[in-house]
C-alpha atoms as a PDB file:
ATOM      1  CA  UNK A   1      -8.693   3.679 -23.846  1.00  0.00           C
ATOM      2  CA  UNK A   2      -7.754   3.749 -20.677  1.00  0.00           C
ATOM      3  CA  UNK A   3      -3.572   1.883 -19.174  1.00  0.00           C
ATOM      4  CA  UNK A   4      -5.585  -0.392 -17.022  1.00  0.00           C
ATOM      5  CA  UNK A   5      -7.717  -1.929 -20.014  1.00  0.00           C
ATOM      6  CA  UNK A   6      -4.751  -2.301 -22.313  1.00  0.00           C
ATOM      7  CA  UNK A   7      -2.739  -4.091 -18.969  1.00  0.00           C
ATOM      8  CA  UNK A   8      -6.413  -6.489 -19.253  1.00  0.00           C
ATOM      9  CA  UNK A   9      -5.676  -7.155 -22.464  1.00  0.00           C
ATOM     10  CA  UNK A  10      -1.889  -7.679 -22.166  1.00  0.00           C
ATOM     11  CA  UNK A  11      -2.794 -10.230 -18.858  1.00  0.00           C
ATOM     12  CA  UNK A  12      -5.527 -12.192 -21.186  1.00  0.00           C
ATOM     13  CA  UNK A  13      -3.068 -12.871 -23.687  1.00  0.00           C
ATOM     14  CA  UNK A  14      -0.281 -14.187 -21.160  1.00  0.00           C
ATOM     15  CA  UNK A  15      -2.878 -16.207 -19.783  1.00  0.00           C
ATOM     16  CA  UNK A  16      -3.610 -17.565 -22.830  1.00  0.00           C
ATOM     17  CA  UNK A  17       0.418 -18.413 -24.127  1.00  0.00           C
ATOM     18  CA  UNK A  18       0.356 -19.978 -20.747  1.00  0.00           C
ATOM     19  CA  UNK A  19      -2.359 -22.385 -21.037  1.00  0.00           C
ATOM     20  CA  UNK A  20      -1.314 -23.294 -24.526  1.00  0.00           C
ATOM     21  CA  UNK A  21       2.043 -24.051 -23.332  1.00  0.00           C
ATOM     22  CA  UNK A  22       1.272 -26.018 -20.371  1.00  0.00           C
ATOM     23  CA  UNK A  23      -2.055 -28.046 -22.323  1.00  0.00           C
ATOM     24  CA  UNK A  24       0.952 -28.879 -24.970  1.00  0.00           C
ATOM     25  CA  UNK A  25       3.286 -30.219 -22.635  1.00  0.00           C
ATOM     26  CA  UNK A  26       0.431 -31.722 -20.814  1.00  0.00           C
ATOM     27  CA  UNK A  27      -0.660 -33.748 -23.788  1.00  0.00           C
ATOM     28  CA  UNK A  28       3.092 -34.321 -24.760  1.00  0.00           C
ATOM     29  CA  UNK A  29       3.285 -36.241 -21.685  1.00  0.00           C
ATOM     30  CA  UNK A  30       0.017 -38.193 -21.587  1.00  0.00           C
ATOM     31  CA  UNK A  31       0.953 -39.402 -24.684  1.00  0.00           C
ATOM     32  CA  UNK A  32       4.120 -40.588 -23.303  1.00  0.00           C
ATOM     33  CA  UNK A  33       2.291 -42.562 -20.445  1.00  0.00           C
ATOM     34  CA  UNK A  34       0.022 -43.606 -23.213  1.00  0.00           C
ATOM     35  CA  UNK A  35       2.329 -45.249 -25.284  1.00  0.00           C
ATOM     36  CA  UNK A  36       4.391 -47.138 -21.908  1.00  0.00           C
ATOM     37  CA  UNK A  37       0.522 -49.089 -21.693  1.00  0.00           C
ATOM     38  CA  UNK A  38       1.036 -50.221 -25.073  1.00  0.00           C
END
């Protein structure tokens, strides 16, 4: 296994803590707006 497959690795899993993080506080906040309609 080659240092530039484990640094693959390493990025996908950033990448995917990121997107988790920002789709939570992305939802968090829609359901703010969501509940200023009601």
């Amino acid at each position: 296994m080659s240092r530039y497959e484990v640094d693959e690795s390493r990025m996908l899993d950033f990448a995917q803590e990121l997107f988790s993080s920002f789709a939570q506080s992305y939802f968090r906040s829609m359901e703010m707006s969501s509940f200023q309609y009601e």
